[in-house]
C-alpha atoms as a PDB file:
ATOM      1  CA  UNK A   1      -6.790  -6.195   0.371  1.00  0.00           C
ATOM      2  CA  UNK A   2      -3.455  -4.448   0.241  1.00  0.00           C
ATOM      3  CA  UNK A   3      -0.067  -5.196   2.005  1.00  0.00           C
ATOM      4  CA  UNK A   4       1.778  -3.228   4.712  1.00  0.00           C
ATOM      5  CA  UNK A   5       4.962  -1.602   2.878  1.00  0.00           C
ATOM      6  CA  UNK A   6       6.429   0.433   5.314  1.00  0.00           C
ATOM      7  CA  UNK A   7       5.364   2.049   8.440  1.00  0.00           C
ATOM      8  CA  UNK A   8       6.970   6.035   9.560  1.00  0.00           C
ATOM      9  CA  UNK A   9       6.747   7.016  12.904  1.00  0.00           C
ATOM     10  CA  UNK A  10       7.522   9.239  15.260  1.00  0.00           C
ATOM     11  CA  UNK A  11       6.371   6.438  18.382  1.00  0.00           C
ATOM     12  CA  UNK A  12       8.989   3.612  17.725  1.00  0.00           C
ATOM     13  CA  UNK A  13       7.648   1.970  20.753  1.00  0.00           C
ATOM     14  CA  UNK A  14       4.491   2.079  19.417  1.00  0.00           C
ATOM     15  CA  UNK A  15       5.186   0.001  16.308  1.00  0.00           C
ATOM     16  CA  UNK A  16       5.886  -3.344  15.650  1.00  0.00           C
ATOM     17  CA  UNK A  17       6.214  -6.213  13.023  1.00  0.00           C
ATOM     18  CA  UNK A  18       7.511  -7.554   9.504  1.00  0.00           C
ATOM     19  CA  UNK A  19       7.274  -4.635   7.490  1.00  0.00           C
ATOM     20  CA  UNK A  20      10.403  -1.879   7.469  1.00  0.00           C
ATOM     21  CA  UNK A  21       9.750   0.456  10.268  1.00  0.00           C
ATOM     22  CA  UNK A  22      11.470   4.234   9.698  1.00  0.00           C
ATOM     23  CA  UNK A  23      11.568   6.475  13.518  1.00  0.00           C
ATOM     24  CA  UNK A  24      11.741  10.179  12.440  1.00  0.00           C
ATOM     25  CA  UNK A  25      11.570  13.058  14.809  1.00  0.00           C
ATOM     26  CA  UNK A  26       8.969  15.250  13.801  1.00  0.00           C
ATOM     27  CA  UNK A  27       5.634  16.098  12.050  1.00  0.00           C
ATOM     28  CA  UNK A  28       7.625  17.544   9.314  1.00  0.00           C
ATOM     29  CA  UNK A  29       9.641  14.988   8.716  1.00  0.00           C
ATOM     30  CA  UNK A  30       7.122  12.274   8.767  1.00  0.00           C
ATOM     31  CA  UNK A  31       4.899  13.850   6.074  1.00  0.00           C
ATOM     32  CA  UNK A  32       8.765  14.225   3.891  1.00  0.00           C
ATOM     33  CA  UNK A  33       9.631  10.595   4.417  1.00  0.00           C
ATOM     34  CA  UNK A  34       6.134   9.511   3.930  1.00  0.00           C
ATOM     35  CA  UNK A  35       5.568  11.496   0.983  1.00  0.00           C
ATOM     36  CA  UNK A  36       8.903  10.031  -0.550  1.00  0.00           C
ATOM     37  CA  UNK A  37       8.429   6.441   0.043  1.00  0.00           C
ATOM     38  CA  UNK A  38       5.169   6.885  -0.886  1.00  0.00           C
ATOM     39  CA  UNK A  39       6.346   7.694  -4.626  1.00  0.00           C
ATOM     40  CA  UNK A  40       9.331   5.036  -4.604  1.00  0.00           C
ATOM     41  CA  UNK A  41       7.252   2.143  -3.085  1.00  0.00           C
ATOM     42  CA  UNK A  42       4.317   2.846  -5.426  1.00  0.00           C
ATOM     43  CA  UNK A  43       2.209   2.568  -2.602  1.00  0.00           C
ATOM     44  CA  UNK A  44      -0.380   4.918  -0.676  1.00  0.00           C
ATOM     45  CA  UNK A  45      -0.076   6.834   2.440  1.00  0.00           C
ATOM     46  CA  UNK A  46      -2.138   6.796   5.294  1.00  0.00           C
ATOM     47  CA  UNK A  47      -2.020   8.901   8.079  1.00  0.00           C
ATOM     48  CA  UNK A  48      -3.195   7.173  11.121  1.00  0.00           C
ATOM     49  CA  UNK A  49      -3.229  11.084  13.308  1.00  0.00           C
ATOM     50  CA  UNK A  50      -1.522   9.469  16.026  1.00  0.00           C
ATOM     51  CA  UNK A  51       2.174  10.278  14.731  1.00  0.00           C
ATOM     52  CA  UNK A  52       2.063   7.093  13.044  1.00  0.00           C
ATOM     53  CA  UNK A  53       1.930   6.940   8.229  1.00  0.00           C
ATOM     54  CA  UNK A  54       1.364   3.318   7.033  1.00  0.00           C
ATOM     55  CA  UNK A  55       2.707   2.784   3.227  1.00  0.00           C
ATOM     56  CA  UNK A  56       0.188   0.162   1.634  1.00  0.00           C
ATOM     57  CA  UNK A  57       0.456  -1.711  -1.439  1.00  0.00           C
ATOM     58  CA  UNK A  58      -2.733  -1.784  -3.167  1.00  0.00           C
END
């Protein structure tokens, strides 16, 4: 079972909860952000299609 690392989004009303939440503006800049936290949190991405990346720790 992995943990929640981070969550990007581009819906900060949308998202709630204990992990760090980062609001970007658009699709571009979610997959950047995503991508890069990805590779510093050592963690996997997954994109949820609804404008919404979850960073888990496997």
């Amino acid at each position: 079972m992995g943990k929640i690392a981070a969550i990007v989004t581009k819906h900060k009303e949308c998202v709630a909860g204990g992990a760090p939440i980062f609001v970007v503006e658009g699709d571009k800049e979610l997959q950047d952000v995503s991508f890069r936290l990805e590779k510093m949190l050592d963690a996997a991405a997954h994109d949820l299609e609804n404008g919404t990346m979850l960073l888990v720790k496997h």
